[in-house]
Protein backbone atom coordinates (compact mmCIF):
# COMPACT_ATOMS: atom_id res chain seq x y z
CA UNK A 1 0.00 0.00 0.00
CA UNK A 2 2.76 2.09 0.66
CA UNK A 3 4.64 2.32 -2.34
CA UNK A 4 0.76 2.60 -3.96
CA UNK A 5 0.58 6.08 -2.27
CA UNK A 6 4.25 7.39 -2.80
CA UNK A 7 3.78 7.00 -6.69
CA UNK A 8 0.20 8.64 -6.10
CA UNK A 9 2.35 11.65 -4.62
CA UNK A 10 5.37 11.52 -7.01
CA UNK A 11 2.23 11.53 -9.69
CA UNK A 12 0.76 14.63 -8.10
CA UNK A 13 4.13 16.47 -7.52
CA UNK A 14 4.57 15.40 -11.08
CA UNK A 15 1.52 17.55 -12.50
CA UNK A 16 1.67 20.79 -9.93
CA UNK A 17 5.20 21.43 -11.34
CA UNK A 18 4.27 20.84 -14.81
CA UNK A 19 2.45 24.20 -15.94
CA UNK A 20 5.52 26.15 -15.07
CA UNK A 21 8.15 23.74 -16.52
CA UNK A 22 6.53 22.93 -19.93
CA UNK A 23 5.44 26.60 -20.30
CA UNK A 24 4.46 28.24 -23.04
CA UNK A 25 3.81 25.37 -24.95
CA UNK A 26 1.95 27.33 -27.83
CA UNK A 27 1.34 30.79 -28.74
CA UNK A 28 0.84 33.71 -26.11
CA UNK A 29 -1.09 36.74 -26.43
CA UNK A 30 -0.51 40.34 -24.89
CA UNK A 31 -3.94 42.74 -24.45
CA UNK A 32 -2.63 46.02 -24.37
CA UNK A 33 -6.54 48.62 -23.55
CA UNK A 34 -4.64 51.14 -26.09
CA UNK A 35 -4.14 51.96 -29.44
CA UNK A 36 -1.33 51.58 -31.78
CA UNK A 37 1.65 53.22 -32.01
CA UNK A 38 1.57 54.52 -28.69
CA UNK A 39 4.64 54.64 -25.51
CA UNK A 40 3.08 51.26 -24.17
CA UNK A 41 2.53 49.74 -27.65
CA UNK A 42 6.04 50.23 -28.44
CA UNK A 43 7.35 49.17 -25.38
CA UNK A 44 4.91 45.97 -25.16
CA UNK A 45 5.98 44.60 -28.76
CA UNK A 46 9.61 44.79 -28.41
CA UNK A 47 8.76 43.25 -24.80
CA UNK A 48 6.97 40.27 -26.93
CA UNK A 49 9.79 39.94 -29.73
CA UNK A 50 12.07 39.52 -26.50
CA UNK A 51 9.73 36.79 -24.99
CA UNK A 52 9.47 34.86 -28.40
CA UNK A 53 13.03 34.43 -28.71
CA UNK A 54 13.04 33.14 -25.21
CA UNK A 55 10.26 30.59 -25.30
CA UNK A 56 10.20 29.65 -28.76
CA UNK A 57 7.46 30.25 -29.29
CA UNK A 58 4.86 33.30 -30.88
CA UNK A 59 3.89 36.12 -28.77
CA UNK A 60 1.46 38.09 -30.36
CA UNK A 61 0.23 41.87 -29.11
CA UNK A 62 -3.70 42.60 -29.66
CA UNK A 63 -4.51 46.31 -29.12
CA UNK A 64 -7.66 46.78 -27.44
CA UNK A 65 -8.18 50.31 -26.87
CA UNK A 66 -11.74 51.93 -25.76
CA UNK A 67 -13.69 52.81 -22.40
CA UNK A 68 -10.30 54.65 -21.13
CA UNK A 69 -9.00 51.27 -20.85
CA UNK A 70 -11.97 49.45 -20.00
CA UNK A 71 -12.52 47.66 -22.95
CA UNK A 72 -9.40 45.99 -22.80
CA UNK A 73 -8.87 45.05 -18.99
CA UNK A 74 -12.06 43.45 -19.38
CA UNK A 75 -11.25 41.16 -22.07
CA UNK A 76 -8.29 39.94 -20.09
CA UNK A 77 -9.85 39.60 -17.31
CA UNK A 78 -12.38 37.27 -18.84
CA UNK A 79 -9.69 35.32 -20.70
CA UNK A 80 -9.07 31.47 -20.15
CA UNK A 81 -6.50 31.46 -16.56
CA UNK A 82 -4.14 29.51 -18.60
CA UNK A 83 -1.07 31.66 -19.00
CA UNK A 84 -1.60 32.30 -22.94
CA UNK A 85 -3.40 35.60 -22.24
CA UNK A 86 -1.61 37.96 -20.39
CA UNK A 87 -1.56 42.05 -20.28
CA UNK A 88 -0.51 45.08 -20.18
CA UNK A 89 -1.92 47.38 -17.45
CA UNK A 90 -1.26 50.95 -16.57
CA UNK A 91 -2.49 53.02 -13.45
CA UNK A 92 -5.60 53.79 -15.81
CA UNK A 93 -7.11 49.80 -15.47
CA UNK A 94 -5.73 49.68 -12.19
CA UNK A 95 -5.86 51.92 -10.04
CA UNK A 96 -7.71 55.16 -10.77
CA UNK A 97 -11.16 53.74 -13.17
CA UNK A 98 -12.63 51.94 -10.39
CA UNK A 99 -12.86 55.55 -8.75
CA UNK A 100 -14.18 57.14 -11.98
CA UNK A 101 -16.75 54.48 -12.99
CA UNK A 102 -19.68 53.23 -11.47
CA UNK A 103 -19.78 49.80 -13.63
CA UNK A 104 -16.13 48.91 -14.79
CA UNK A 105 -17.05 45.27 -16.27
CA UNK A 106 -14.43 44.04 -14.36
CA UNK A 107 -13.15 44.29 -10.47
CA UNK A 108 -9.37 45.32 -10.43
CA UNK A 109 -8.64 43.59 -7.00
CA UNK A 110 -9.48 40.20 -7.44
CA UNK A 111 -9.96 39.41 -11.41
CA UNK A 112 -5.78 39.94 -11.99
CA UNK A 113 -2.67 38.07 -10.88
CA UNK A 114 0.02 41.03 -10.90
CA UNK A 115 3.24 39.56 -12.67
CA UNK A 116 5.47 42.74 -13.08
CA UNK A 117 6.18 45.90 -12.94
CA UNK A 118 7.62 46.89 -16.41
CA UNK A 119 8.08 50.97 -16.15
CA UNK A 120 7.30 54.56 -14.45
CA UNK A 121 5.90 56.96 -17.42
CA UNK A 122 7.99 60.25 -17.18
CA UNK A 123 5.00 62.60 -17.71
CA UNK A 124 5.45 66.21 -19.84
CA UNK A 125 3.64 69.21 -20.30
CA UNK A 126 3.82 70.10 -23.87
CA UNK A 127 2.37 72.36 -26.49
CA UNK A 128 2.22 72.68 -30.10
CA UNK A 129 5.70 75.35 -30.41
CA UNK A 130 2.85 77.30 -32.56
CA UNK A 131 2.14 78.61 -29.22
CA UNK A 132 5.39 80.82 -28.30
CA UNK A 133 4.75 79.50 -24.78
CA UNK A 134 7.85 79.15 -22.62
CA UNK A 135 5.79 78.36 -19.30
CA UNK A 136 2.87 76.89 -17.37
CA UNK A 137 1.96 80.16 -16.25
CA UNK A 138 1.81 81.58 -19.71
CA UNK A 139 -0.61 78.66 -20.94
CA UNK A 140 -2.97 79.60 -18.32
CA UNK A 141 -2.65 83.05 -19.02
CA UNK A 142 -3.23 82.90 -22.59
CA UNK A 143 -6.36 80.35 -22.35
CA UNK A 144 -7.43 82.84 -19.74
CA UNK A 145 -7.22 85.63 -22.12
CA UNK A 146 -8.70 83.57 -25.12
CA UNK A 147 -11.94 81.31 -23.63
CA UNK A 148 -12.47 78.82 -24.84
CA UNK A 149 -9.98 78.29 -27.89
CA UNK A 150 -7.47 76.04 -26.64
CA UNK A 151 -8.13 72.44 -25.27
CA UNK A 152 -5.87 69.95 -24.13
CA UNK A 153 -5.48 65.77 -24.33
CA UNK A 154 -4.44 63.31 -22.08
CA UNK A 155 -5.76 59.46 -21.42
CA UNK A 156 -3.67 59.56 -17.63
CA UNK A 157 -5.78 60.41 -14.75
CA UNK A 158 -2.88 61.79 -12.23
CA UNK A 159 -2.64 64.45 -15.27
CA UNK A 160 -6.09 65.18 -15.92
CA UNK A 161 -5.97 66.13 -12.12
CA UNK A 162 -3.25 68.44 -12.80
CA UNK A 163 -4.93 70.26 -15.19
CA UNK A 164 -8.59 70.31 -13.87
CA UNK A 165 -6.32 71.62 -10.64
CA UNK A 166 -4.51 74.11 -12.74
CA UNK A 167 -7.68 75.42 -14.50
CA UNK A 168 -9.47 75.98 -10.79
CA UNK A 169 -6.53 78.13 -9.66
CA UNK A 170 -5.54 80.02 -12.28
CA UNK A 171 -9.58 80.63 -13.68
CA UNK A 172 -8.22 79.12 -17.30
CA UNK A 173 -10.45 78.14 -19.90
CA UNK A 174 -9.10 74.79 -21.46
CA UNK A 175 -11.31 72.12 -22.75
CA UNK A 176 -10.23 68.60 -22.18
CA UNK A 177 -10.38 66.00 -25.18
CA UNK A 178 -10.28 62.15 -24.44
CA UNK A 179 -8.17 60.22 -26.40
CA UNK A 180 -7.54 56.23 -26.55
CA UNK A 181 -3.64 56.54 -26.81
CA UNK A 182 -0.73 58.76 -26.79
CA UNK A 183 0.20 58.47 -30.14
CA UNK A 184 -3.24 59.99 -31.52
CA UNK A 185 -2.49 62.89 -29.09
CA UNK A 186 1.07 63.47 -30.59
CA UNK A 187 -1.02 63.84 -33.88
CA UNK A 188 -3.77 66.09 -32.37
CA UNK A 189 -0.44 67.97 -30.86
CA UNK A 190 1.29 68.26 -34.01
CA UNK A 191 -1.53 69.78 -36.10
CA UNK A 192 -2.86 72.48 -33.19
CA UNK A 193 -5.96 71.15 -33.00
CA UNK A 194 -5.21 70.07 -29.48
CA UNK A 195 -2.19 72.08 -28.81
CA UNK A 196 -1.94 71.39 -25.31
CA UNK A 197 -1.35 68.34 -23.51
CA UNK A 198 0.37 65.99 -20.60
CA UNK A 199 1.88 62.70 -21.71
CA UNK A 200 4.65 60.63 -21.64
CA UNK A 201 8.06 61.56 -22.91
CA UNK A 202 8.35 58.18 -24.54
CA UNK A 203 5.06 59.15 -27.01
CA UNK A 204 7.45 62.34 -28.55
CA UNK A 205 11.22 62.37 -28.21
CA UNK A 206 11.52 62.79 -31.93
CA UNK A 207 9.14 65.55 -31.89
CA UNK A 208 10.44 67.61 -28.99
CA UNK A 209 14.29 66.97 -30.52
CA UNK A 210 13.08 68.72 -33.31
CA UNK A 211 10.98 71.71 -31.95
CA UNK A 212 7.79 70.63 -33.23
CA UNK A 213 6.84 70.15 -29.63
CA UNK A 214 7.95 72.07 -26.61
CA UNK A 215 8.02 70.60 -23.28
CA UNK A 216 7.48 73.28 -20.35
CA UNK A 217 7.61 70.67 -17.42
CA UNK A 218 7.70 66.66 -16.38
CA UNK A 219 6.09 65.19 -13.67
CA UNK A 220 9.81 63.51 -11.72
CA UNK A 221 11.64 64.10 -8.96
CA UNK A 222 14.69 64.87 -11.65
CA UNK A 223 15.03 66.35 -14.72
CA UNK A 224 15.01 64.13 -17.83
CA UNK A 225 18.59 63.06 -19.17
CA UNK A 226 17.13 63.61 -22.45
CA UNK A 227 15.80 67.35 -21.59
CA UNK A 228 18.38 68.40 -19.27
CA UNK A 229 16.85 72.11 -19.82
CA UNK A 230 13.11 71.34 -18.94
CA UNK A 231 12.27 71.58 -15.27
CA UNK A 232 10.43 69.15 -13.44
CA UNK A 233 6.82 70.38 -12.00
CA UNK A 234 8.24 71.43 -8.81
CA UNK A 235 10.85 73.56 -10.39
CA UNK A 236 8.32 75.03 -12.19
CA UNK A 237 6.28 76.15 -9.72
CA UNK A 238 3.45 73.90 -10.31
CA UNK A 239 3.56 71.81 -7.64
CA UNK A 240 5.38 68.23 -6.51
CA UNK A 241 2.99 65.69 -5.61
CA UNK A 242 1.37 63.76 -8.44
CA UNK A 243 1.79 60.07 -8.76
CA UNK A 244 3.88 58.38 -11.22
CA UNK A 245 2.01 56.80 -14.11
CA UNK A 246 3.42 53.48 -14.70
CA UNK A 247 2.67 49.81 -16.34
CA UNK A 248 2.50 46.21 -15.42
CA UNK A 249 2.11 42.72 -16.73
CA UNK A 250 -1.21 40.84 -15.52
CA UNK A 251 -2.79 38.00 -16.01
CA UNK A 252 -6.24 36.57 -15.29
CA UNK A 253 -6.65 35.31 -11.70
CA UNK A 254 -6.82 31.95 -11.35
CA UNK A 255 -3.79 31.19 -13.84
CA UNK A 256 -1.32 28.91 -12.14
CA UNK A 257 1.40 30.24 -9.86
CA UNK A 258 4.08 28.35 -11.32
CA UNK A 259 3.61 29.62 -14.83
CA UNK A 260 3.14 33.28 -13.07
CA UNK A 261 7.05 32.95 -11.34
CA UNK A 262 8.25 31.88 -14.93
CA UNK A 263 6.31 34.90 -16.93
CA UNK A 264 8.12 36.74 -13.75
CA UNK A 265 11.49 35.98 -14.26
CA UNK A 266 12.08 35.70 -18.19
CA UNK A 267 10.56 39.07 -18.15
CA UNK A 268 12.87 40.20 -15.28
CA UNK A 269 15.89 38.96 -17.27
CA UNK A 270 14.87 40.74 -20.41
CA UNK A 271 13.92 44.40 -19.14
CA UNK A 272 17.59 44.38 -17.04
CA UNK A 273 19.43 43.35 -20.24
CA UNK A 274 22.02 45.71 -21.44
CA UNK A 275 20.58 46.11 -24.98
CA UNK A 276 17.00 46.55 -24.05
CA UNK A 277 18.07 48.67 -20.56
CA UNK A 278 19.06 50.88 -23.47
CA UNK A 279 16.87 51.18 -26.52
CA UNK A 280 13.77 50.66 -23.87
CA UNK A 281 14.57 52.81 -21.32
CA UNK A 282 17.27 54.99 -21.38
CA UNK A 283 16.58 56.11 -25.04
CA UNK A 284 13.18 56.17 -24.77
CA UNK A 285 12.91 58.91 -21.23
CA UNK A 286 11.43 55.90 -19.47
CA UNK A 287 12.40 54.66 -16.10
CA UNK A 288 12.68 51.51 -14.60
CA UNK A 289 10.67 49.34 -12.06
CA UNK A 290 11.18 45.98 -12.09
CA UNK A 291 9.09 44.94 -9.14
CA UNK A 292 7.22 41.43 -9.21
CA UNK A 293 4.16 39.31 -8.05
CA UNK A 294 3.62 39.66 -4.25
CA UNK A 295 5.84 42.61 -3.91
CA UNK A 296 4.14 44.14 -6.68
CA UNK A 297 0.48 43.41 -5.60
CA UNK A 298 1.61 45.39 -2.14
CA UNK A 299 2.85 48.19 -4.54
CA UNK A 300 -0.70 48.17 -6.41
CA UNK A 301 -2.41 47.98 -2.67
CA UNK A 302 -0.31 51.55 -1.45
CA UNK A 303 -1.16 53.01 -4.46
CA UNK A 304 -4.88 52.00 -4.42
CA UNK A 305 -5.29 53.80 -0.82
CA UNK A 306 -3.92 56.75 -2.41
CA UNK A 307 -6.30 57.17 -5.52
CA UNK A 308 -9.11 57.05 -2.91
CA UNK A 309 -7.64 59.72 -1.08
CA UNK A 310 -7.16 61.75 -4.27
CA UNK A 311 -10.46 61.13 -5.51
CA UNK A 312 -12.00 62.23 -2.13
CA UNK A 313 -10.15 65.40 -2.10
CA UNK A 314 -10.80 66.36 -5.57
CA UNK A 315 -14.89 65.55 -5.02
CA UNK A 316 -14.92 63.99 -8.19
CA UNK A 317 -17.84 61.55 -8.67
CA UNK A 318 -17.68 58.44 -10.72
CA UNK A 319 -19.73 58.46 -14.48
């Protein structure tokens, strides 16, 4: 009987180990809730090239932008537990919609496994160079002058904050327009007919190298290598305390921990690679975070109790 129930054990040992080992076995997918072309496209393709040379196997990104974000947790939330789906989250899914909407379609606490961490958004404030701006201040002052004709885009709600703040204080008249990714705001930027916005530095460096944009601020504790002459908000006199926009990999809850730890730590290898450290991060005015699964979900928890605190000072109510 005895050796009857040490194979039954070996057996079971046997098949709890086996969804990390023989991971991925087929093709993975990546949801990403935003459109093409944008910081956290970029980054999450060259993330899945990484990943398909490491497992052998295809990784394929499917944008699914809509609902500021909605849209897309959803669908990963209501994907098979298996490991093949996985995602890419920012603060938006996360954190901050479950404050803004009264029906999400999803519950951010309990229908994700956090995996990691991937990287903190250095936030701008930018304008079309159309504008002869050269501060804050002078935005405010000119949409305060002129009602009504400028208008500003953003998709991050730490931003939208900022300027909903900014427009209380300073009495300035500038219209918000939603967009589904930063990559249609660099186009809205580009051609004035949203000349003003907040978004990551990753969405423009080409565009601020070569004047078409100006930055006037970022949202960091330090100035940008990349912009060594644009002050942070602080410096600016704007104000120091908005939280850092940043993204994660997810996966449905439910999907086994053992394939979780090896999503985990292939993904850990790739983002502290030299080459990718680089062209990523460095290059791209993005900055590292690297923290994973339960350290992570503590991470998510702090920043959760903030966001309510946030939304309870600002009175906003949820659609």
């Amino acid at each position: 009987m005895l050796p009857i129930i040490a194979a039954v054990i070996a057996l079971f040992a046997m098949c709890t180990s086996a969804p990390g080992q023989d991971y991925p076995a087929r093709s993975v997918k990546i949801f990403i809730p935003l459109a093409a072309g944008g910081g956290g496209d970029v980054f999450t393709r060259a993330l899945a090239d990484e990943l398909q040379k490491a497992w052998g196997q295809p990784v394929l990104v499917e944008n699914r932008p809509g609902g500021a974000q909605n849209v897309g947790a959803r669908a990963c939330a209501e994907a098979p537990p298996d490991g093949y789906t996985i995602c890419v989250l920012s603060t938006e899914a996360m954190i901050y919609n479950q404050f803004s909407f009264k029906h999400l379609g999803y519950d951010p606490e309990k229908d994700f496994v956090p995996i990691i961490n991937l990287f903190f958004n250095t936030l701008a404030f930018v304008v079309n160079a159309s504008l002869r701006v050269a501060t804050i201040q002078e935005v405010a002052a000119l949409a305060k002058a002129k009602p009504g004709t400028l208008s500003y885009g953003t998709f991050a709600f730490p931003a939208a904050q900022f300027m909903e703040k900014l427009k209380k204080d300073t009495g300035a008249d500038i219209v918000r327009v939603p967009f589904r990714g930063g990559a249609e705001i660099v186009t809205a930027l580009l051609s004035g007919t949203t000349p003003v916005a907040v978004l990551a530095l990753s969405n423009m460096i080409p565009q601020l190298q070569s004047g078409r944009i100006k930055a006037l601020a970022i949202i960091s504790k330090e100035r940008s290598p990349l912009f060594p002459d644009v002050p942070t908000f602080a410096q600016a006199g704007v104000g120091d305390d908005y939280p850092p926009t940043w993204f994660g990999l997810f996966a449905p809850a439910g999907t086994p921990r053992p394939i979780v730890v090896k999503i985990a730590a292939d993904v850990g290898r790739i983002i502290a690679g030299r080459e990718f450290l680089q062209r990523m991060y460095i290059d791209r005015g993005i900055e590292t975070a690297g923290v994973t699964l339960d350290e992570f979900a503590r991470f998510i928890a702090r920043e959760r109790a903030t966001a309510a605190r946030m939304i309870k000072d600002s009175g906003l109510q949820p659609d």
